[in-house]
PDB file of N, CA and C in Angstrom:
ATOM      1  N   UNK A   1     108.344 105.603  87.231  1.00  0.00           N
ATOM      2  CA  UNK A   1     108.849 106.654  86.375  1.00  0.00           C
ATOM      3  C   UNK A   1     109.597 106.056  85.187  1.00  0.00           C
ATOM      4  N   UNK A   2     109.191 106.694  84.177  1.00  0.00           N
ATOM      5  CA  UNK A   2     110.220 106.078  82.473  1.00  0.00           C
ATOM      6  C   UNK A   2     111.372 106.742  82.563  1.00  0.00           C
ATOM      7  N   UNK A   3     111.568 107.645  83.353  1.00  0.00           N
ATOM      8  CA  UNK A   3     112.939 108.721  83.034  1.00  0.00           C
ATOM      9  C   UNK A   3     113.748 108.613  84.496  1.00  0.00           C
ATOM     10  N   UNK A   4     114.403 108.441  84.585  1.00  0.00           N
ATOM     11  CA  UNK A   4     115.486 108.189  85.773  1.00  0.00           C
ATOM     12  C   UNK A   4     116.539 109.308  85.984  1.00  0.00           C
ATOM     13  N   UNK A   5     117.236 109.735  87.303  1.00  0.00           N
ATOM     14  CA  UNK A   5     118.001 110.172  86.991  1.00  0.00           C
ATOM     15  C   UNK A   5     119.308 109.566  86.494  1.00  0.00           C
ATOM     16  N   UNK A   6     120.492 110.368  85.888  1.00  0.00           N
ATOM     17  CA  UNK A   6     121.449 109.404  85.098  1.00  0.00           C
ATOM     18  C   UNK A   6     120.903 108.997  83.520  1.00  0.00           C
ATOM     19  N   UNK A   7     120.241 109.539  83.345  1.00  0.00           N
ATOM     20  CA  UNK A   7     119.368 108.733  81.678  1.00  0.00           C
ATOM     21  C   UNK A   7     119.929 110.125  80.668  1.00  0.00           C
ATOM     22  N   UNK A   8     120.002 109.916  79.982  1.00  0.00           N
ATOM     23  CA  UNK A   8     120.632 111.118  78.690  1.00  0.00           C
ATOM     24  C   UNK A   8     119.404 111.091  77.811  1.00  0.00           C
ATOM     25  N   UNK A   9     118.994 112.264  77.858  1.00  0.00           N
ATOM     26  CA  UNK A   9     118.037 112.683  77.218  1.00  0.00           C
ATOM     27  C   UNK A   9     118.119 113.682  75.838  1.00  0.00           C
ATOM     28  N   UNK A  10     117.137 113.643  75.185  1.00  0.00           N
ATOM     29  CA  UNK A  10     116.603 114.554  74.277  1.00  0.00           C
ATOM     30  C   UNK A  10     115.708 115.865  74.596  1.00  0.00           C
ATOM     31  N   UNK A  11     115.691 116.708  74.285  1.00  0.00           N
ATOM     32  CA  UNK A  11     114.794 117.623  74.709  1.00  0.00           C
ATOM     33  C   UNK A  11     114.605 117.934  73.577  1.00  0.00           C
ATOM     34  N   UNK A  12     112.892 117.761  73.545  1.00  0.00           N
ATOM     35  CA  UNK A  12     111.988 117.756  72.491  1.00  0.00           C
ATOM     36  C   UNK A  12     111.297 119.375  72.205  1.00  0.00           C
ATOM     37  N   UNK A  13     110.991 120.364  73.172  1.00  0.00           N
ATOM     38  CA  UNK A  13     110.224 121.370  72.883  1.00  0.00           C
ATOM     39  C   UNK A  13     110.989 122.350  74.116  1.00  0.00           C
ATOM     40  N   UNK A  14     110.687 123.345  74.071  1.00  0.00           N
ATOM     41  CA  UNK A  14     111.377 124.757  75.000  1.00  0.00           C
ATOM     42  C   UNK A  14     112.649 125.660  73.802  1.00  0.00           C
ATOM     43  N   UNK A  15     113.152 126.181  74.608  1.00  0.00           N
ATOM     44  CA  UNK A  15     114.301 126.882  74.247  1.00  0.00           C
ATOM     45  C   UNK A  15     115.574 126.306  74.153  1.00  0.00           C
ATOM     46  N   UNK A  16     115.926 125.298  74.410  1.00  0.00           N
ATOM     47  CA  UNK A  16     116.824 124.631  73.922  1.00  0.00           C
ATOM     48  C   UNK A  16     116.772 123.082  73.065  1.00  0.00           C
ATOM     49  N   UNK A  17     115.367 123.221  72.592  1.00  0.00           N
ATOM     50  CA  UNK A  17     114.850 121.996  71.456  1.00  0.00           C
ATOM     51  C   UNK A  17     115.865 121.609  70.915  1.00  0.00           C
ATOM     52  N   UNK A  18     116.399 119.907  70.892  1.00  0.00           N
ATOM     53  CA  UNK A  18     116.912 119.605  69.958  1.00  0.00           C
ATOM     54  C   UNK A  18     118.659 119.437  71.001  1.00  0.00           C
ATOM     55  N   UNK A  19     119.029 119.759  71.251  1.00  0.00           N
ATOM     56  CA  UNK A  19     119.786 119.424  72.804  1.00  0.00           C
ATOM     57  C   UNK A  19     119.754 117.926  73.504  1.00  0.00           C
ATOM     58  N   UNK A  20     121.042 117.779  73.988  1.00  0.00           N
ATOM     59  CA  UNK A  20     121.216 116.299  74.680  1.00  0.00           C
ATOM     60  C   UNK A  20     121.649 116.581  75.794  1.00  0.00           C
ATOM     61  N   UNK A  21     121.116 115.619  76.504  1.00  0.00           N
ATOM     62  CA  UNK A  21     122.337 116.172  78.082  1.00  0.00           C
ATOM     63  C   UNK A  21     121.507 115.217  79.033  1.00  0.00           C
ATOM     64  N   UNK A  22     122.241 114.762  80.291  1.00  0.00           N
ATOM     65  CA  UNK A  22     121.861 113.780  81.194  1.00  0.00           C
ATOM     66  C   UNK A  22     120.969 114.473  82.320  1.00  0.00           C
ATOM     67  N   UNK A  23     120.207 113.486  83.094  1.00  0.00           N
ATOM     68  CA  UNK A  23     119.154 114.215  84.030  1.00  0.00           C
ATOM     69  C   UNK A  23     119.706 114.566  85.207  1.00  0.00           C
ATOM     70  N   UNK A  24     119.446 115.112  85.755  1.00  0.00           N
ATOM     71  CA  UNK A  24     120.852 115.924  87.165  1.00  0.00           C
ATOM     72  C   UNK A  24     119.713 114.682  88.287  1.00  0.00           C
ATOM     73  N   UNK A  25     118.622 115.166  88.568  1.00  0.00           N
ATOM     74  CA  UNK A  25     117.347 114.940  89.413  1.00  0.00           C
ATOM     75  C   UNK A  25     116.152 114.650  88.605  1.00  0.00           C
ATOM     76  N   UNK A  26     115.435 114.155  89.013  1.00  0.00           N
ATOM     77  CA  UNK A  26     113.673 114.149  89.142  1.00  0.00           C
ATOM     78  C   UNK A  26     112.895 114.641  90.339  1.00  0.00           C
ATOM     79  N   UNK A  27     112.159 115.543  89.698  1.00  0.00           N
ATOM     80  CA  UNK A  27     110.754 115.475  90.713  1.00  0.00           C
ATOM     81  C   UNK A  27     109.672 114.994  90.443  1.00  0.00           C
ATOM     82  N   UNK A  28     109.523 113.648  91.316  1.00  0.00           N
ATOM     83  CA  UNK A  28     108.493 112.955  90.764  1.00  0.00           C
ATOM     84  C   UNK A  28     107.267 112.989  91.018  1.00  0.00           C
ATOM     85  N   UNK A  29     106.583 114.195  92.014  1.00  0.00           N
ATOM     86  CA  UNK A  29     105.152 113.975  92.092  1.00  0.00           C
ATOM     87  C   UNK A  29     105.049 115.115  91.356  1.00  0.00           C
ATOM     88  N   UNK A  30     106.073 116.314  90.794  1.00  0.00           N
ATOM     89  CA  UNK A  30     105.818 117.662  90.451  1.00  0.00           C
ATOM     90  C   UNK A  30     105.688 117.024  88.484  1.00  0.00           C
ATOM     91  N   UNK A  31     106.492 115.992  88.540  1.00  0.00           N
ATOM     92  CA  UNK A  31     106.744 115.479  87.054  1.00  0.00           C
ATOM     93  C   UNK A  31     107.524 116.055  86.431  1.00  0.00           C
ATOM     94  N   UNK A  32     108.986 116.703  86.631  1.00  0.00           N
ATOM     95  CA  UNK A  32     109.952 117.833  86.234  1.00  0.00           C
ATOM     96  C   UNK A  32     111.205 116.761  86.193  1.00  0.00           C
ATOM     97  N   UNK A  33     111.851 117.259  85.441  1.00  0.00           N
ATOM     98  CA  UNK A  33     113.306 116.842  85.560  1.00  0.00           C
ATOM     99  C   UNK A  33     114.385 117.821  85.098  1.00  0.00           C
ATOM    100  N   UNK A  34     115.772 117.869  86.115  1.00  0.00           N
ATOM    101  CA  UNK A  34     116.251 119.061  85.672  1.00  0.00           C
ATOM    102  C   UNK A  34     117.516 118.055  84.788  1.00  0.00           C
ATOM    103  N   UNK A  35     117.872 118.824  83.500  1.00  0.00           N
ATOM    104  CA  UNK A  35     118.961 118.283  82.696  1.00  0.00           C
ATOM    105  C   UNK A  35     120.393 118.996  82.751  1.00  0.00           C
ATOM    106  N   UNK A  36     121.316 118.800  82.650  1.00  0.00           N
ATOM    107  CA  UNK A  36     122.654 119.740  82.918  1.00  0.00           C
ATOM    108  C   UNK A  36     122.898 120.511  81.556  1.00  0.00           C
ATOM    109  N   UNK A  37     122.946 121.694  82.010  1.00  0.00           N
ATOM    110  CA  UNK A  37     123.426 122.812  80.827  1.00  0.00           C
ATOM    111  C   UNK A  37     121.918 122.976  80.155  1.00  0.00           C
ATOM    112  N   UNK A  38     120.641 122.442  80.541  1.00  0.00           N
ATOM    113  CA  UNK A  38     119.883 122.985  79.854  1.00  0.00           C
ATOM    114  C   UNK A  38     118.437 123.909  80.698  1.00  0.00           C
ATOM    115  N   UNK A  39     117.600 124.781  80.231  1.00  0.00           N
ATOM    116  CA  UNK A  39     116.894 125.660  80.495  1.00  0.00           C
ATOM    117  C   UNK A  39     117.330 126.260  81.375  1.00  0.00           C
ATOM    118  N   UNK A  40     118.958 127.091  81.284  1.00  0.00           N
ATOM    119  CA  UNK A  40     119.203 127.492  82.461  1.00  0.00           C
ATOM    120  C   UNK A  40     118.861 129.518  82.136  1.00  0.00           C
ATOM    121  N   UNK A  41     118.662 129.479  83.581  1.00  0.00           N
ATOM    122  CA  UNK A  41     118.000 131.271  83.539  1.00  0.00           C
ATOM    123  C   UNK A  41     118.915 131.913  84.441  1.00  0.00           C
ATOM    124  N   UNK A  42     118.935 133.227  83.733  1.00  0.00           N
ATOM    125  CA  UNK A  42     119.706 134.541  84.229  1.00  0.00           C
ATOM    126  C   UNK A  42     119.212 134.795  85.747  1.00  0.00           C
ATOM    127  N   UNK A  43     120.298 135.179  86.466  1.00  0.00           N
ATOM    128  CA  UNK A  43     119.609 135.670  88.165  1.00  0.00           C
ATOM    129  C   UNK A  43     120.204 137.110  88.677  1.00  0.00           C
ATOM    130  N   UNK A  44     119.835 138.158  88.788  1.00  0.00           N
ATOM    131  CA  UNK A  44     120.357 138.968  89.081  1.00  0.00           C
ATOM    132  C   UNK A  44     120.900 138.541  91.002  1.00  0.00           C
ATOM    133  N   UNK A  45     121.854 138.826  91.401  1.00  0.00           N
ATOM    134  CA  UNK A  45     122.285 138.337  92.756  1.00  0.00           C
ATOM    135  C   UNK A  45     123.441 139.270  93.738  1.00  0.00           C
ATOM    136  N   UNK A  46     122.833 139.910  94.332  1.00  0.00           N
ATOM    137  CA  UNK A  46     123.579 140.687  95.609  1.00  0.00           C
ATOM    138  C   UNK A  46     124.424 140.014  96.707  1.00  0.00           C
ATOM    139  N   UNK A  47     125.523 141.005  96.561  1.00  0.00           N
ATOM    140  CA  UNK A  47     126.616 140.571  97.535  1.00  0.00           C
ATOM    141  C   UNK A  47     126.015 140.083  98.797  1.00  0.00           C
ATOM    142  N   UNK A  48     126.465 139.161  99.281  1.00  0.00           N
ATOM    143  CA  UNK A  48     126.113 138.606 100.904  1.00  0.00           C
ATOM    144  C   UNK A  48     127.500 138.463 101.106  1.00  0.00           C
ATOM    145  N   UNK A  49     127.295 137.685 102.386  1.00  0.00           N
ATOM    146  CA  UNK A  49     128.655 137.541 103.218  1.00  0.00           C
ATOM    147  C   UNK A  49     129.256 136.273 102.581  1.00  0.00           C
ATOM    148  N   UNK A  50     129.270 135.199 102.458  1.00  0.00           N
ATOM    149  CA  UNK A  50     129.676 134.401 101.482  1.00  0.00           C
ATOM    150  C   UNK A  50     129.928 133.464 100.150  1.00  0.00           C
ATOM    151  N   UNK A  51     128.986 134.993  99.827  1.00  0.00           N
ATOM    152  CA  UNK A  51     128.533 135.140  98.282  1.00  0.00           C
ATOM    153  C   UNK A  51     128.899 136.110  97.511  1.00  0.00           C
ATOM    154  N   UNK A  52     129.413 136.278  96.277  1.00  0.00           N
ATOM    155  CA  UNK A  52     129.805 137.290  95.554  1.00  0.00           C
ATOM    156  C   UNK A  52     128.525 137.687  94.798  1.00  0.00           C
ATOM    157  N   UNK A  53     128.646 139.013  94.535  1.00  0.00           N
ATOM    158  CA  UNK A  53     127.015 139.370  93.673  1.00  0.00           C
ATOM    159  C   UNK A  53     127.501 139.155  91.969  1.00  0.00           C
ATOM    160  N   UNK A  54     126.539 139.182  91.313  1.00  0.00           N
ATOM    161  CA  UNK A  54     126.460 139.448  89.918  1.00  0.00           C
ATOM    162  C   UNK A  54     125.653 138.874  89.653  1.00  0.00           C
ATOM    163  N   UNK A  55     125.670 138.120  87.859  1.00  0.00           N
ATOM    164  CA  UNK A  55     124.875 137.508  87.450  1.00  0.00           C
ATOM    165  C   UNK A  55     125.005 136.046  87.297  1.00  0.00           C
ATOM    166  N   UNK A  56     124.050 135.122  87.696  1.00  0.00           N
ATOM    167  CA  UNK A  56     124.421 133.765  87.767  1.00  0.00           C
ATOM    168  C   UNK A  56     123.285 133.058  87.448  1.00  0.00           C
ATOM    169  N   UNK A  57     123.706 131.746  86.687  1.00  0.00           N
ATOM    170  CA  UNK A  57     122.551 131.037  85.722  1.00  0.00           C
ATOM    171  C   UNK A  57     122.049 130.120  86.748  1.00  0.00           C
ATOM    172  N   UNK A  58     121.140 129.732  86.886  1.00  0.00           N
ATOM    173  CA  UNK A  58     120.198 128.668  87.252  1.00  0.00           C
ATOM    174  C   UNK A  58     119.217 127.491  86.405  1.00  0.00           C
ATOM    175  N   UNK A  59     119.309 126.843  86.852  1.00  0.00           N
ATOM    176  CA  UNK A  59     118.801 125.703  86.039  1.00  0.00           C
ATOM    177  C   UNK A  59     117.354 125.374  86.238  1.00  0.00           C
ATOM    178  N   UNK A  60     116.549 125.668  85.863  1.00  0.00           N
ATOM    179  CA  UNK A  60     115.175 125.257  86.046  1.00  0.00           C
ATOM    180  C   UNK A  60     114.747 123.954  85.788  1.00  0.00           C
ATOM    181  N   UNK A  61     113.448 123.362  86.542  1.00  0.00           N
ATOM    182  CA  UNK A  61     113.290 122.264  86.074  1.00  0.00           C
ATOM    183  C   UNK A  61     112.141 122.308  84.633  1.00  0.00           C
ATOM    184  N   UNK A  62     112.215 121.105  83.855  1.00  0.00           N
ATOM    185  CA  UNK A  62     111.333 120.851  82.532  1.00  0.00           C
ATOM    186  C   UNK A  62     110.293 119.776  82.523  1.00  0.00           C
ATOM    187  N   UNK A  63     109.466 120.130  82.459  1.00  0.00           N
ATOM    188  CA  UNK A  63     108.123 119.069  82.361  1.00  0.00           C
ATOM    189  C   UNK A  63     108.646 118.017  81.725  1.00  0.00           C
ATOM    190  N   UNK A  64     108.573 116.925  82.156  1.00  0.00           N
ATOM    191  CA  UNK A  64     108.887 115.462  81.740  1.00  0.00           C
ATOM    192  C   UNK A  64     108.379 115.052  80.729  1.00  0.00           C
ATOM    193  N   UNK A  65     107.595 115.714  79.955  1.00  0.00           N
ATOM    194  CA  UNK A  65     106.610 115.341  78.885  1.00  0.00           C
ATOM    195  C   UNK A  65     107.471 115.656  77.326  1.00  0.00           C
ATOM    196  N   UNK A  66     108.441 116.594  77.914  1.00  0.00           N
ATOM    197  CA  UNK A  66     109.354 117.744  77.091  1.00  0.00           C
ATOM    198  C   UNK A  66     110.074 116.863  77.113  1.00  0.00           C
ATOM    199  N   UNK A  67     110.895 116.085  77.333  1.00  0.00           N
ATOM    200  CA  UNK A  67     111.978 115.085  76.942  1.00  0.00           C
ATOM    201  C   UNK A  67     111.864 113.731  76.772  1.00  0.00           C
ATOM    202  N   UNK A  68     112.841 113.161  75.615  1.00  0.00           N
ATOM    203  CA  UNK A  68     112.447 112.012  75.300  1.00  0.00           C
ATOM    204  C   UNK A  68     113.792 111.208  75.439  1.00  0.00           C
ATOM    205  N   UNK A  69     113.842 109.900  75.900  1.00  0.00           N
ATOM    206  CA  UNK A  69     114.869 108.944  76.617  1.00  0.00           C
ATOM    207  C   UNK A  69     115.695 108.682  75.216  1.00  0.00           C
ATOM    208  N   UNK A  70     116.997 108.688  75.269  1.00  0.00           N
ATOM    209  CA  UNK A  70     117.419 108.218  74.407  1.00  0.00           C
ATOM    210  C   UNK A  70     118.661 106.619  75.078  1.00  0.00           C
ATOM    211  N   UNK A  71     117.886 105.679  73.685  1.00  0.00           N
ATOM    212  CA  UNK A  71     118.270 104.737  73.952  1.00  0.00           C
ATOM    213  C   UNK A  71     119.727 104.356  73.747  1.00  0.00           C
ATOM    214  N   UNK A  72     120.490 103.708  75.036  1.00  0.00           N
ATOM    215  CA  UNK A  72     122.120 103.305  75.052  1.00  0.00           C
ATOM    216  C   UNK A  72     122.626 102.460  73.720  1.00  0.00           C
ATOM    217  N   UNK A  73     120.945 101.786  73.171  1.00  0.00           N
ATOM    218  CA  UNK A  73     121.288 100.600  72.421  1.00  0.00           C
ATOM    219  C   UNK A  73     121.790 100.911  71.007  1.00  0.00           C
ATOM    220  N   UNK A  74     120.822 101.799  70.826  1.00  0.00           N
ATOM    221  CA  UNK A  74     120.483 102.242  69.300  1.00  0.00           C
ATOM    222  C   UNK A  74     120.508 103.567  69.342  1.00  0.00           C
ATOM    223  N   UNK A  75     120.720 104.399  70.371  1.00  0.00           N
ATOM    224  CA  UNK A  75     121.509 106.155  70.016  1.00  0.00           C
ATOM    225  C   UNK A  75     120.110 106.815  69.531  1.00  0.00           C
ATOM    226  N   UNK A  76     119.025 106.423  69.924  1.00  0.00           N
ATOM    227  CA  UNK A  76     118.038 107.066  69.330  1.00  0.00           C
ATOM    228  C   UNK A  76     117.238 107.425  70.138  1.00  0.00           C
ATOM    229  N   UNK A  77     115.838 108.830  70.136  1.00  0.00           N
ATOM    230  CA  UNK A  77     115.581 109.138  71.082  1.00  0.00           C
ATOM    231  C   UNK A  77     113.900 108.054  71.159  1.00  0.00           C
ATOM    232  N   UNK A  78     113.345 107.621  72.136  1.00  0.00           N
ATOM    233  CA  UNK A  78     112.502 106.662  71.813  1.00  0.00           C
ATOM    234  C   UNK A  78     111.275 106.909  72.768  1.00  0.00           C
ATOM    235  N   UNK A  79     110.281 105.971  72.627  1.00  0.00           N
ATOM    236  CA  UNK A  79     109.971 105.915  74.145  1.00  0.00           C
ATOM    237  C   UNK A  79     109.976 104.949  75.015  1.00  0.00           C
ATOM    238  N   UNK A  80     109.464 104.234  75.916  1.00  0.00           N
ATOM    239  CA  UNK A  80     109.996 103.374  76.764  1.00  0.00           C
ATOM    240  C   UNK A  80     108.702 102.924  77.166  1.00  0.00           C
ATOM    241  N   UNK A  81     108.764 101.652  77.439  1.00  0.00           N
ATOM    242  CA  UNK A  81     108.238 100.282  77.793  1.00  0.00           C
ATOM    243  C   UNK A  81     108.274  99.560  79.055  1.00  0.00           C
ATOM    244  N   UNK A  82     107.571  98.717  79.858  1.00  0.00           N
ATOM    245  CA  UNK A  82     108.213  98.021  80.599  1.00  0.00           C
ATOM    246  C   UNK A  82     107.856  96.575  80.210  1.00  0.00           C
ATOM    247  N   UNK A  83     108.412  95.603  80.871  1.00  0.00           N
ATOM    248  CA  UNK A  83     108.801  93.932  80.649  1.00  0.00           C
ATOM    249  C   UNK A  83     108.952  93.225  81.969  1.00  0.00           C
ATOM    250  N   UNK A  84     108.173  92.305  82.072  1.00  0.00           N
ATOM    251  CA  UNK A  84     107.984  91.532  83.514  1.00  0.00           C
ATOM    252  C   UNK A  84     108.940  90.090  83.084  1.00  0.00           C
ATOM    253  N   UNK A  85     109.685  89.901  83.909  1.00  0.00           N
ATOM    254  CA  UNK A  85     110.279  88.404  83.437  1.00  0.00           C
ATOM    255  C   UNK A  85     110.442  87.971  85.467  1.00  0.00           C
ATOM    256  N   UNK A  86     109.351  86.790  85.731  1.00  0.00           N
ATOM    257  CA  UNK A  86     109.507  87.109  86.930  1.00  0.00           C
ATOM    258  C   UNK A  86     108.435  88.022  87.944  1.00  0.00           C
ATOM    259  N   UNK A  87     109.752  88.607  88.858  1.00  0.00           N
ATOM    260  CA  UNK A  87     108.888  89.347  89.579  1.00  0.00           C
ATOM    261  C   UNK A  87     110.274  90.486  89.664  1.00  0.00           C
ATOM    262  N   UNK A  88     110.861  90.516  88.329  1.00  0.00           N
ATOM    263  CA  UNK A  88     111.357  91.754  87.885  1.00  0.00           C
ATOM    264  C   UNK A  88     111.139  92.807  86.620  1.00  0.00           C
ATOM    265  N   UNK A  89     110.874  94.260  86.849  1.00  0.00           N
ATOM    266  CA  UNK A  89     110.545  94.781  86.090  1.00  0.00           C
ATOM    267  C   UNK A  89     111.549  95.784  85.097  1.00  0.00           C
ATOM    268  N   UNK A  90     111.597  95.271  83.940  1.00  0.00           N
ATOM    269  CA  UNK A  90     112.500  95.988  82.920  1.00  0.00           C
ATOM    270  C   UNK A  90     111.845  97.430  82.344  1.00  0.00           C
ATOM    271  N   UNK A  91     112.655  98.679  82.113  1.00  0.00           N
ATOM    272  CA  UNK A  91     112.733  99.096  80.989  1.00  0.00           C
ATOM    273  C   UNK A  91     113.481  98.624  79.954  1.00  0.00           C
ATOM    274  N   UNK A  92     112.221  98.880  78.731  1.00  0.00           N
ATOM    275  CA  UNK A  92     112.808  98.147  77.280  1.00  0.00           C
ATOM    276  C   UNK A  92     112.391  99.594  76.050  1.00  0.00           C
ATOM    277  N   UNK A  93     113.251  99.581  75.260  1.00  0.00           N
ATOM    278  CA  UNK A  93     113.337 100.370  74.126  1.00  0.00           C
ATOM    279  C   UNK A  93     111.788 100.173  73.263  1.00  0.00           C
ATOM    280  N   UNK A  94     111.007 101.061  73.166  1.00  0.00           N
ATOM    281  CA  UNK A  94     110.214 100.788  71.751  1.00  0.00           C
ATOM    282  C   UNK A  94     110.660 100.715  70.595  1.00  0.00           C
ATOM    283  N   UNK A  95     112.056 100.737  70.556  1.00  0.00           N
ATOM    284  CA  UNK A  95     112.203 100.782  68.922  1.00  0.00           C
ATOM    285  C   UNK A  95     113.114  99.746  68.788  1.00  0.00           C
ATOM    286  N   UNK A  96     114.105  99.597  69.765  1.00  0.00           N
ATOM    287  CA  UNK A  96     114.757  97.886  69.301  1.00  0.00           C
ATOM    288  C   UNK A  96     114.522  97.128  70.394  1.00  0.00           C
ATOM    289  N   UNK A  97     113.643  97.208  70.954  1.00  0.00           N
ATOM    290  CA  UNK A  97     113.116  95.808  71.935  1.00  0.00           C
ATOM    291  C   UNK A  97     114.148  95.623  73.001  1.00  0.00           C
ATOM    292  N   UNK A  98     115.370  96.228  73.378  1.00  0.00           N
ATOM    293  CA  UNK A  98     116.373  95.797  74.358  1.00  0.00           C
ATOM    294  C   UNK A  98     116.072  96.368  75.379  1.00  0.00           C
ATOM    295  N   UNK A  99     116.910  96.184  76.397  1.00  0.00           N
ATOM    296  CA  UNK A  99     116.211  96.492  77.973  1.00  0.00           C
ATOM    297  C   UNK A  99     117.786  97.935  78.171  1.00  0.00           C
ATOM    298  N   UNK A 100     117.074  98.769  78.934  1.00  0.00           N
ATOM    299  CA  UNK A 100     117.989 100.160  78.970  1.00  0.00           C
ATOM    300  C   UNK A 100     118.351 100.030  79.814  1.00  0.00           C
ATOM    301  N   UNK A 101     119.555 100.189  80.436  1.00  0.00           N
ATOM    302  CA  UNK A 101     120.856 100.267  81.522  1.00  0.00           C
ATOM    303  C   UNK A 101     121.352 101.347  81.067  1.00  0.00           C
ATOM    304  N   UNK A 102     121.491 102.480  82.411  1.00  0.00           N
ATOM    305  CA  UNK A 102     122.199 103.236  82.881  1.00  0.00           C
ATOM    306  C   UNK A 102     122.871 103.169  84.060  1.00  0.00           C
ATOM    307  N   UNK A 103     124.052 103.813  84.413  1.00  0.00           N
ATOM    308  CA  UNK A 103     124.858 103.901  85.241  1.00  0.00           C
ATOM    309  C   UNK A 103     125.240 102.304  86.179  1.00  0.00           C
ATOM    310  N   UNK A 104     124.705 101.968  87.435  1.00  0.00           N
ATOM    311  CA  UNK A 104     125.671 101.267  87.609  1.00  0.00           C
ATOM    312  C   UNK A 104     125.598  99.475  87.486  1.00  0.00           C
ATOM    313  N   UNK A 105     124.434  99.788  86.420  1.00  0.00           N
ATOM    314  CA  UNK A 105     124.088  98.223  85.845  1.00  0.00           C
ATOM    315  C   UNK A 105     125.108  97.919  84.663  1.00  0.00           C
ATOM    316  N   UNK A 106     125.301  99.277  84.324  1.00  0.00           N
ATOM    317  CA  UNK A 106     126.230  98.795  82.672  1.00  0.00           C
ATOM    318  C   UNK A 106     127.568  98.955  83.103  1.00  0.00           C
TER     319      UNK A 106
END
């Protein structure tokens, strides 16, 4: 997978085009990823026993195709590469050649 969870993304096409925000999850055989604060939908929702009713947002997931990685290096949204050095495999930036670290590498 090019998109990880933890990766801060761009969202390229939907209803909130043009939007940043980090990946909560992946689903990786469905190819979805859900982002925080984005494509979230209205739910109409009835009282239960340890639930209050009203209206409450949900977050849907977004075709992976719809967002584009933005790089730690260069702040830009890009696409991504991989790099063998070894018998380890990098993601690397297409646009400045550096290798992308998120969370608990950086």
């Amino acid at each position: 997978m090019k998109i990880k969870k933890g990766d801060k993304v761009k969202i390229l096409l939907g209803k909130d085009r043009g939007k940043e925000g980090k990946v909560e999850f992946v689903l990786g055989k469905e190819k979805k990823v859900f982002v925080t604060d984005a494509n979230l939908y209205k739910r109409h929702v009835r009282k239960m026993k340890g639930m209050e009713g009203g209206i409450i947002s949900i977050p849907k997931p977004m075709n992976i195709s719809n967002v584009a990685l933005i790089c730690p290096n260069c702040n830009k949204a890009t696409r991504v590469g991989f790099k063998m050095e070894g018998s380890e495999k990098f993601r690397i930036c297409k646009l400045c050649q550096k290798e992308i670290v998120y969370g608990a590498k950086a």
